[in-house]
PDB file of N, CA and C in Angstrom:
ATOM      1  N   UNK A   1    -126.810  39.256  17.869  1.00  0.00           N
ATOM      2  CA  UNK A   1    -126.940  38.270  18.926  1.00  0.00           C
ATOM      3  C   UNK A   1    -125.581  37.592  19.097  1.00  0.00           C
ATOM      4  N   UNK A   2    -125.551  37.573  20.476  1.00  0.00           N
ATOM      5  CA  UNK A   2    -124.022  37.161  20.431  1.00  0.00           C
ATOM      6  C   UNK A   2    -124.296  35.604  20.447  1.00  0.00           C
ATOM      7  N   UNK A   3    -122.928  34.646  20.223  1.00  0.00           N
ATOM      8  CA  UNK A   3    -122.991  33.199  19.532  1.00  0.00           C
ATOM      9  C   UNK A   3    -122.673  32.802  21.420  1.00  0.00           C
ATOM     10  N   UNK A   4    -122.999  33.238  22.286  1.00  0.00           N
ATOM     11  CA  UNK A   4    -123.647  32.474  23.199  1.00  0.00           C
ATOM     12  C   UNK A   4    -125.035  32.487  23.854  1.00  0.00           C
ATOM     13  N   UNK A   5    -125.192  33.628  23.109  1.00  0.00           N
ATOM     14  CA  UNK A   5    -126.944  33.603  23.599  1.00  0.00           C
ATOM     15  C   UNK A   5    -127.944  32.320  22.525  1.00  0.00           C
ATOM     16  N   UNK A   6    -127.043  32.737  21.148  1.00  0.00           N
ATOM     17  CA  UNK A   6    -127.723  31.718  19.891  1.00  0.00           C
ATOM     18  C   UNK A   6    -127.367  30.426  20.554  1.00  0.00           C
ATOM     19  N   UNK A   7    -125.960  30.089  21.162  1.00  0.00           N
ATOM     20  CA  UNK A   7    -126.467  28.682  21.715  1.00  0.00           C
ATOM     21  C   UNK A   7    -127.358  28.326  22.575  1.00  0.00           C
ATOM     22  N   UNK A   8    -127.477  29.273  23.309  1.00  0.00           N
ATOM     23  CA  UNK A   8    -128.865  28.950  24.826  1.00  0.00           C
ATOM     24  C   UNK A   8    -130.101  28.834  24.191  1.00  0.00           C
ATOM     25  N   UNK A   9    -130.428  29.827  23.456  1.00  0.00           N
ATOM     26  CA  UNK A   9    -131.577  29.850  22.584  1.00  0.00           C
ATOM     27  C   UNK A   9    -131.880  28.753  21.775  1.00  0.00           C
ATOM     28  N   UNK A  10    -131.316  28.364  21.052  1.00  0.00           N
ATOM     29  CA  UNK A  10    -131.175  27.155  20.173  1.00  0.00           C
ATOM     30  C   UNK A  10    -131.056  25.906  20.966  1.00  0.00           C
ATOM     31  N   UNK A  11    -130.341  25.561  22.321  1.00  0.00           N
ATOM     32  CA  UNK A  11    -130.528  24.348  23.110  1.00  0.00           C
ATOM     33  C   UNK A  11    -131.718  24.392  23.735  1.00  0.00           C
ATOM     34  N   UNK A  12    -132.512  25.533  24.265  1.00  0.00           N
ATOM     35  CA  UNK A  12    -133.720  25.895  24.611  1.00  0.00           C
ATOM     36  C   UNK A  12    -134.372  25.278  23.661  1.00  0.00           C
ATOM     37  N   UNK A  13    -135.066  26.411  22.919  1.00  0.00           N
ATOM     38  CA  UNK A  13    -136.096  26.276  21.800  1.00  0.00           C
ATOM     39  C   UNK A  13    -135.562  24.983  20.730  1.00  0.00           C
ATOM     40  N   UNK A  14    -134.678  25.046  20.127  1.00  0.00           N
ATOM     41  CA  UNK A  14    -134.581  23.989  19.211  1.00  0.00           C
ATOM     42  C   UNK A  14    -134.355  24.941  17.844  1.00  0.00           C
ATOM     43  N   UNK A  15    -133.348  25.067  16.750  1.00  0.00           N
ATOM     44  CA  UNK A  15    -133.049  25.652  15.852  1.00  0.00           C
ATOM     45  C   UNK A  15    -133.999  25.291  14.956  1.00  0.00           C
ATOM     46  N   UNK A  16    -134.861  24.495  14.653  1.00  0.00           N
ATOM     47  CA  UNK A  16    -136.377  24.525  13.992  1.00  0.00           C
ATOM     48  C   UNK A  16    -137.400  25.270  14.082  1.00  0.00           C
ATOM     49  N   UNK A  17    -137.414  25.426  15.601  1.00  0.00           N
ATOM     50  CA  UNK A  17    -138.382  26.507  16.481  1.00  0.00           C
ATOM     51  C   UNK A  17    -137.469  28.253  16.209  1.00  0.00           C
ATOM     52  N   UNK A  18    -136.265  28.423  15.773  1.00  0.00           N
ATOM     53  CA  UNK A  18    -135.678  29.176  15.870  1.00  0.00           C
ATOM     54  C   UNK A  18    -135.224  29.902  14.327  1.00  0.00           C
ATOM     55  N   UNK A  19    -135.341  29.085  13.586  1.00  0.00           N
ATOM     56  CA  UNK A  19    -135.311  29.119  12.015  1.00  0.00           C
ATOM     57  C   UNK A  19    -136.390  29.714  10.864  1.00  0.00           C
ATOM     58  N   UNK A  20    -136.307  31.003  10.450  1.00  0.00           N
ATOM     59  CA  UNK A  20    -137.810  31.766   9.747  1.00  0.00           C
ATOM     60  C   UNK A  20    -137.528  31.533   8.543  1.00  0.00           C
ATOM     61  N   UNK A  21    -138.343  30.110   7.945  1.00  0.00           N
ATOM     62  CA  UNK A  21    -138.177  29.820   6.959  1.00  0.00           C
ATOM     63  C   UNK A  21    -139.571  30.293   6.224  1.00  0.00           C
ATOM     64  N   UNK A  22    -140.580  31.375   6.625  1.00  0.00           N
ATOM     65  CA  UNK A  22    -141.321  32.331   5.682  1.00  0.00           C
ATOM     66  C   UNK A  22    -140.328  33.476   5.453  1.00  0.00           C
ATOM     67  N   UNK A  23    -139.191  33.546   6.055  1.00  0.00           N
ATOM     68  CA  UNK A  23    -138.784  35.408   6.072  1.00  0.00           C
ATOM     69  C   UNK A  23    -138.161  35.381   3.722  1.00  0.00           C
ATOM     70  N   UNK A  24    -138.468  36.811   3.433  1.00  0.00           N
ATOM     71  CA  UNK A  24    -137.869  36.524   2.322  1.00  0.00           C
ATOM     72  C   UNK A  24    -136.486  36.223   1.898  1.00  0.00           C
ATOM     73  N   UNK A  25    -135.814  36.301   2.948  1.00  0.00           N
ATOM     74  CA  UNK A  25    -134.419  36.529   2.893  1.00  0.00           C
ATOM     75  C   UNK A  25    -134.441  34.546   2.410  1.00  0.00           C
ATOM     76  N   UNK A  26    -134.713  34.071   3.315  1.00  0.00           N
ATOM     77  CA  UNK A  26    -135.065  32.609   3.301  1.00  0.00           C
ATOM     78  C   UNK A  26    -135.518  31.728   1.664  1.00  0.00           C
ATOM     79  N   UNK A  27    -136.479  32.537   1.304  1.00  0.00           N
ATOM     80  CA  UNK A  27    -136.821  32.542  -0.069  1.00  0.00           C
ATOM     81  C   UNK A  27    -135.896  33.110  -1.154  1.00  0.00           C
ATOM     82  N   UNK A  28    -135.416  33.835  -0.528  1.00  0.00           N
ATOM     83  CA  UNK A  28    -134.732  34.560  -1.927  1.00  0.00           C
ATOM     84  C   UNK A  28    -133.119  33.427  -2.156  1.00  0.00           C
ATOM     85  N   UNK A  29    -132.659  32.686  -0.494  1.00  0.00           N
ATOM     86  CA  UNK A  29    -131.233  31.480  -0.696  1.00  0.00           C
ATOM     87  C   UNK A  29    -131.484  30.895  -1.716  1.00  0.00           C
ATOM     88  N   UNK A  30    -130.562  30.140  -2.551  1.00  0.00           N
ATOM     89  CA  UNK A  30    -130.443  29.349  -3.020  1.00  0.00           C
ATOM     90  C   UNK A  30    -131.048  27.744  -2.540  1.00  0.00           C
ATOM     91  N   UNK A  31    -131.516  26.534  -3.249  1.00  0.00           N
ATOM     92  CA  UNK A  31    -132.393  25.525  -3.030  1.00  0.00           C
ATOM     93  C   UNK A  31    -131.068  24.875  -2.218  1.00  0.00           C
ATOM     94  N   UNK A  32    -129.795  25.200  -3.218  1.00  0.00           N
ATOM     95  CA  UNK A  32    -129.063  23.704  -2.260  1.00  0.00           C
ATOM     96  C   UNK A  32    -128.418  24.120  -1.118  1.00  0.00           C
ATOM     97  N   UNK A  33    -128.126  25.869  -0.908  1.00  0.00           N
ATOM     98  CA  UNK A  33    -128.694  26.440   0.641  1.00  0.00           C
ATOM     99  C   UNK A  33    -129.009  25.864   2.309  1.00  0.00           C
ATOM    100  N   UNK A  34    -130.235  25.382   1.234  1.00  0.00           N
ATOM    101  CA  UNK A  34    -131.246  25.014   2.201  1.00  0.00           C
ATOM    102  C   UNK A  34    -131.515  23.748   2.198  1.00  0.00           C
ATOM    103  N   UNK A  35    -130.765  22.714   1.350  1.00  0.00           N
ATOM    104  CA  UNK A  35    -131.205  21.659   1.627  1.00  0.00           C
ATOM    105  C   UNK A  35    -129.948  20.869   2.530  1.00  0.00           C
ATOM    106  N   UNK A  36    -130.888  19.733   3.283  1.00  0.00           N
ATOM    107  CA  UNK A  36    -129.936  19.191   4.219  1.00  0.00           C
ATOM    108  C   UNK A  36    -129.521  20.094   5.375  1.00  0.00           C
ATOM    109  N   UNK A  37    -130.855  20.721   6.145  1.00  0.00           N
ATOM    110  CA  UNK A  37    -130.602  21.341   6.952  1.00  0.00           C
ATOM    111  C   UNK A  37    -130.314  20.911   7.875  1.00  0.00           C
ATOM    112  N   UNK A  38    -129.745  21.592   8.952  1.00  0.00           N
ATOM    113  CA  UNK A  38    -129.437  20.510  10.261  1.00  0.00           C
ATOM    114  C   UNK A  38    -128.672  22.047  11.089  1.00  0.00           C
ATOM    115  N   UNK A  39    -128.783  21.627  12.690  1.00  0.00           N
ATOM    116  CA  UNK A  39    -128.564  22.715  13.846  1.00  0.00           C
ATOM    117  C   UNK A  39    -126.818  23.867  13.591  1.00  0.00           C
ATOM    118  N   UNK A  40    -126.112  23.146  12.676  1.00  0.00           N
ATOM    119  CA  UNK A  40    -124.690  23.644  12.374  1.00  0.00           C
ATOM    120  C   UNK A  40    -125.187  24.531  11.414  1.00  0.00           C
ATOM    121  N   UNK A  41    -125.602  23.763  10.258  1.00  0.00           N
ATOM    122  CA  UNK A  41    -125.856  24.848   8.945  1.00  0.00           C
ATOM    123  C   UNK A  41    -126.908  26.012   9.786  1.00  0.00           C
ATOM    124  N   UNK A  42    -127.580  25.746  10.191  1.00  0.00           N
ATOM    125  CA  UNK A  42    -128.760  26.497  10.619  1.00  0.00           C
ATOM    126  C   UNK A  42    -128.533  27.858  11.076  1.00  0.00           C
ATOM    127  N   UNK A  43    -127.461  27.399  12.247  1.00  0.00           N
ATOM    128  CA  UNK A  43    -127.135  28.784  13.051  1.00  0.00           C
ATOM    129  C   UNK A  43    -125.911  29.395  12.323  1.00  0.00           C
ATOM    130  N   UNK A  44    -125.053  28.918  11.749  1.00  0.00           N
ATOM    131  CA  UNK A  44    -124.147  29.872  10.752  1.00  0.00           C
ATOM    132  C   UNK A  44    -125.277  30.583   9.850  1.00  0.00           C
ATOM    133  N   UNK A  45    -126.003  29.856   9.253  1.00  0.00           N
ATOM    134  CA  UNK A  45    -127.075  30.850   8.055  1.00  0.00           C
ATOM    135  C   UNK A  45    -127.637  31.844   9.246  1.00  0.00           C
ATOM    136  N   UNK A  46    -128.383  31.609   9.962  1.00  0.00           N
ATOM    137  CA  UNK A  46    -129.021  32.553  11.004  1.00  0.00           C
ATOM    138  C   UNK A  46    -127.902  33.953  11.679  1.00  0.00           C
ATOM    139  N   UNK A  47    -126.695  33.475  11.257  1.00  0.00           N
ATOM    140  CA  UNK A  47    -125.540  34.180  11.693  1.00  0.00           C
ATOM    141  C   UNK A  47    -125.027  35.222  10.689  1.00  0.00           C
ATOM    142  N   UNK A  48    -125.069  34.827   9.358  1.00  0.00           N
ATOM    143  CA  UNK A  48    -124.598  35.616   8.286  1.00  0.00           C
ATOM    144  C   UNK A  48    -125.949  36.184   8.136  1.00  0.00           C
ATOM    145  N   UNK A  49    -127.252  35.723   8.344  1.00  0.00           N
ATOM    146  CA  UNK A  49    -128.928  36.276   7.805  1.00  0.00           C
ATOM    147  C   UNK A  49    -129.642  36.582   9.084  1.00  0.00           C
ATOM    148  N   UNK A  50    -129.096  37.424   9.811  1.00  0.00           N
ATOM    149  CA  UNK A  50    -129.999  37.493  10.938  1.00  0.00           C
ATOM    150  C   UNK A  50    -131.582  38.064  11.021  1.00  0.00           C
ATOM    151  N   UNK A  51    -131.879  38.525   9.944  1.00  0.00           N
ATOM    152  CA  UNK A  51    -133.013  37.907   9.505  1.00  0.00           C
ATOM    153  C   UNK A  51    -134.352  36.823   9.376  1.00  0.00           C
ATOM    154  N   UNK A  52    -133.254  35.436   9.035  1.00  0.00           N
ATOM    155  CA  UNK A  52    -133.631  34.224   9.152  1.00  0.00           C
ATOM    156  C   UNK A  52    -133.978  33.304  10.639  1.00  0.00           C
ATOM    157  N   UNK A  53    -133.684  34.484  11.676  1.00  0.00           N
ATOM    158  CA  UNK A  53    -134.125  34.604  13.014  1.00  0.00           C
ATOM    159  C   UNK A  53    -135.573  35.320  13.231  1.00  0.00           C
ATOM    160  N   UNK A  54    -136.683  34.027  13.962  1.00  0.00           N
ATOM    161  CA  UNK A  54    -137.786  34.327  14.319  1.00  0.00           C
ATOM    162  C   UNK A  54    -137.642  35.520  15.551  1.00  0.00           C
ATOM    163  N   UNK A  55    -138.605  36.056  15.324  1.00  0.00           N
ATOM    164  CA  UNK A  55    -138.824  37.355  16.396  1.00  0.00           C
ATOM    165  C   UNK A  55    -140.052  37.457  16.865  1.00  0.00           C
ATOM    166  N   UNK A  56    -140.144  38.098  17.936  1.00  0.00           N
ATOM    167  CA  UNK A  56    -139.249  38.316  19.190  1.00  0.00           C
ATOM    168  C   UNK A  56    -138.383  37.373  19.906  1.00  0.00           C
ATOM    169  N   UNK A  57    -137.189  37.596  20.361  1.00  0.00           N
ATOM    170  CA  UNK A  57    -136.679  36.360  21.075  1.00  0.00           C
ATOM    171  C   UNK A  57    -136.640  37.250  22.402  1.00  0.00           C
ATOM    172  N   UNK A  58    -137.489  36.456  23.238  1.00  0.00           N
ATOM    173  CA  UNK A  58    -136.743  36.994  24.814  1.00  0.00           C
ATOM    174  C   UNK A  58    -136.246  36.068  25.608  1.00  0.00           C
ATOM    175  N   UNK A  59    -135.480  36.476  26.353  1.00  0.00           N
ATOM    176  CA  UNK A  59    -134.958  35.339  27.189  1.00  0.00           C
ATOM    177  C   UNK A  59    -134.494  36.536  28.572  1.00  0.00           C
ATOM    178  N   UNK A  60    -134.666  36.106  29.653  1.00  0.00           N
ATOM    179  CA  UNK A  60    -134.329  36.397  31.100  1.00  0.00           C
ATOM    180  C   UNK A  60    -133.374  35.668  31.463  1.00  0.00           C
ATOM    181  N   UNK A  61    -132.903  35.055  31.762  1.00  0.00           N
ATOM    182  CA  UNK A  61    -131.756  34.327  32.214  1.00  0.00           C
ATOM    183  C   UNK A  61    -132.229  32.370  32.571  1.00  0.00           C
ATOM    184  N   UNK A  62    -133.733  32.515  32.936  1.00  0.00           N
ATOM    185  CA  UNK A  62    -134.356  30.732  32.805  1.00  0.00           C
ATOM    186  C   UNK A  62    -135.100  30.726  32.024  1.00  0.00           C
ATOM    187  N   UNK A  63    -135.546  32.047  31.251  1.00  0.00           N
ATOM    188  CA  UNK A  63    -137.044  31.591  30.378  1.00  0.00           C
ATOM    189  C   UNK A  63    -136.205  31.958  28.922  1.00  0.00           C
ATOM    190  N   UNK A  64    -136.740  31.326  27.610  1.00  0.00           N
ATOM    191  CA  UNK A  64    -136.505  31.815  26.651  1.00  0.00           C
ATOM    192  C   UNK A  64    -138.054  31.438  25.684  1.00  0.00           C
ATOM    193  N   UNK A  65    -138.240  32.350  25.266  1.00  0.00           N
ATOM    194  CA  UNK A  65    -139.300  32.395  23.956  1.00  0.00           C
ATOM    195  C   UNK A  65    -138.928  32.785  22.427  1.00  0.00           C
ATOM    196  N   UNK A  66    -139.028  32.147  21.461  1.00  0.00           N
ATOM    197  CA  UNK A  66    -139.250  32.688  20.336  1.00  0.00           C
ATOM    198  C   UNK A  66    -141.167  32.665  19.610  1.00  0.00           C
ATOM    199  N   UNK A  67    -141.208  34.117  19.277  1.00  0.00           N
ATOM    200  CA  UNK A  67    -142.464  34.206  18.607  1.00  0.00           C
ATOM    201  C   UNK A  67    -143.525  34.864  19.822  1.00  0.00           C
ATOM    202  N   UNK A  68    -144.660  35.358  19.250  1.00  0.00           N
ATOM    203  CA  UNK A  68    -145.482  35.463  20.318  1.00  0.00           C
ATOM    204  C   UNK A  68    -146.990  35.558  20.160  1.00  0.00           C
ATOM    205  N   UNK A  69    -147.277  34.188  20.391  1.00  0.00           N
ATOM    206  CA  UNK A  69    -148.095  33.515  19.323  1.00  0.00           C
ATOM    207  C   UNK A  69    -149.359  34.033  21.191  1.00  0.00           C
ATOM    208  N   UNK A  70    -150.011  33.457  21.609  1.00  0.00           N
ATOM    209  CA  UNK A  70    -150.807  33.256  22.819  1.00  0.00           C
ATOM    210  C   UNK A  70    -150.093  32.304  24.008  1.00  0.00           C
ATOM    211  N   UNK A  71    -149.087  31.196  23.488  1.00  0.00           N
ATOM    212  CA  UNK A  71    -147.862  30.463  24.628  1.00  0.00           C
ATOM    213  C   UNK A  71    -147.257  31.100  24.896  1.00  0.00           C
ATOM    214  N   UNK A  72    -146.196  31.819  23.962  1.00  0.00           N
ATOM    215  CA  UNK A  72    -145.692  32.649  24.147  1.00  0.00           C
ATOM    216  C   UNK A  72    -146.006  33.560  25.254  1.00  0.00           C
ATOM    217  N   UNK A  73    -146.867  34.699  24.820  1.00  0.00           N
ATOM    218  CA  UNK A  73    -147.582  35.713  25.640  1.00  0.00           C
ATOM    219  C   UNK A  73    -147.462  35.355  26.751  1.00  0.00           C
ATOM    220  N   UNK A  74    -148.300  34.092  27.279  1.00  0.00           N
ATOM    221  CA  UNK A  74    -148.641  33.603  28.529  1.00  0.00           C
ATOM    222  C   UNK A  74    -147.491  33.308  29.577  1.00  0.00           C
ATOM    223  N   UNK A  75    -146.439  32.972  28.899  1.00  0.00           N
ATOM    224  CA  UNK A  75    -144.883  32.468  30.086  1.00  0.00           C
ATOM    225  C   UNK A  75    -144.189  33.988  30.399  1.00  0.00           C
ATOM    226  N   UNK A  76    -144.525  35.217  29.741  1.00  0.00           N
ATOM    227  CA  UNK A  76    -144.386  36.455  29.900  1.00  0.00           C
ATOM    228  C   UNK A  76    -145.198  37.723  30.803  1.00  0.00           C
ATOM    229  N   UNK A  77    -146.898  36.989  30.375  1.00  0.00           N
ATOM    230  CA  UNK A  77    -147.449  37.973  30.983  1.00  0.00           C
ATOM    231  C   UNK A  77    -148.615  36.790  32.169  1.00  0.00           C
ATOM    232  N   UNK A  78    -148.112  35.973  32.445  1.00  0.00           N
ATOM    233  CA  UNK A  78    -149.332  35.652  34.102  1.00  0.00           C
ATOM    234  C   UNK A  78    -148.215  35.395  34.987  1.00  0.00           C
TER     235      UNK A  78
END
């Protein structure tokens, strides 16, 4: 992902909404890693762990989604 789509995405959604803190990669960091998270640390880790990026991300050029839960679905398919 290039580091201008991660910014659209991330000013969109919000790097909380954007952050897979079940993935194992996530589990397997180190505690002080992960503590004191915040939108800088976030997207460098998401950058070196792309992984630690929720999926699916789509985005069209006005819509962006991460995940695809039934909200999701819905801003895609009506």
């Amino acid at each position: 992902m290039s580091a201008a789509d991660m910014d659209v995405i991330v000013k969109t959604v919000g790097w909380e909404n954007l952050l897979n803190t079940r993935s194992t990669t996530w589990r397997g960091l180190d505690d002080a890693g992960k503590g004191d998270m915040n939108e800088g640390k976030a997207v460098l880790m998401m950058g070196e762990h792309p992984t630690l990026i929720k999926r699916p991300v789509i985005m069209d050029g006005e819509r962006v989604t991460v995940g695809w839960r039934p909200e999701q679905q819905a801003v895609w398919i009506n």
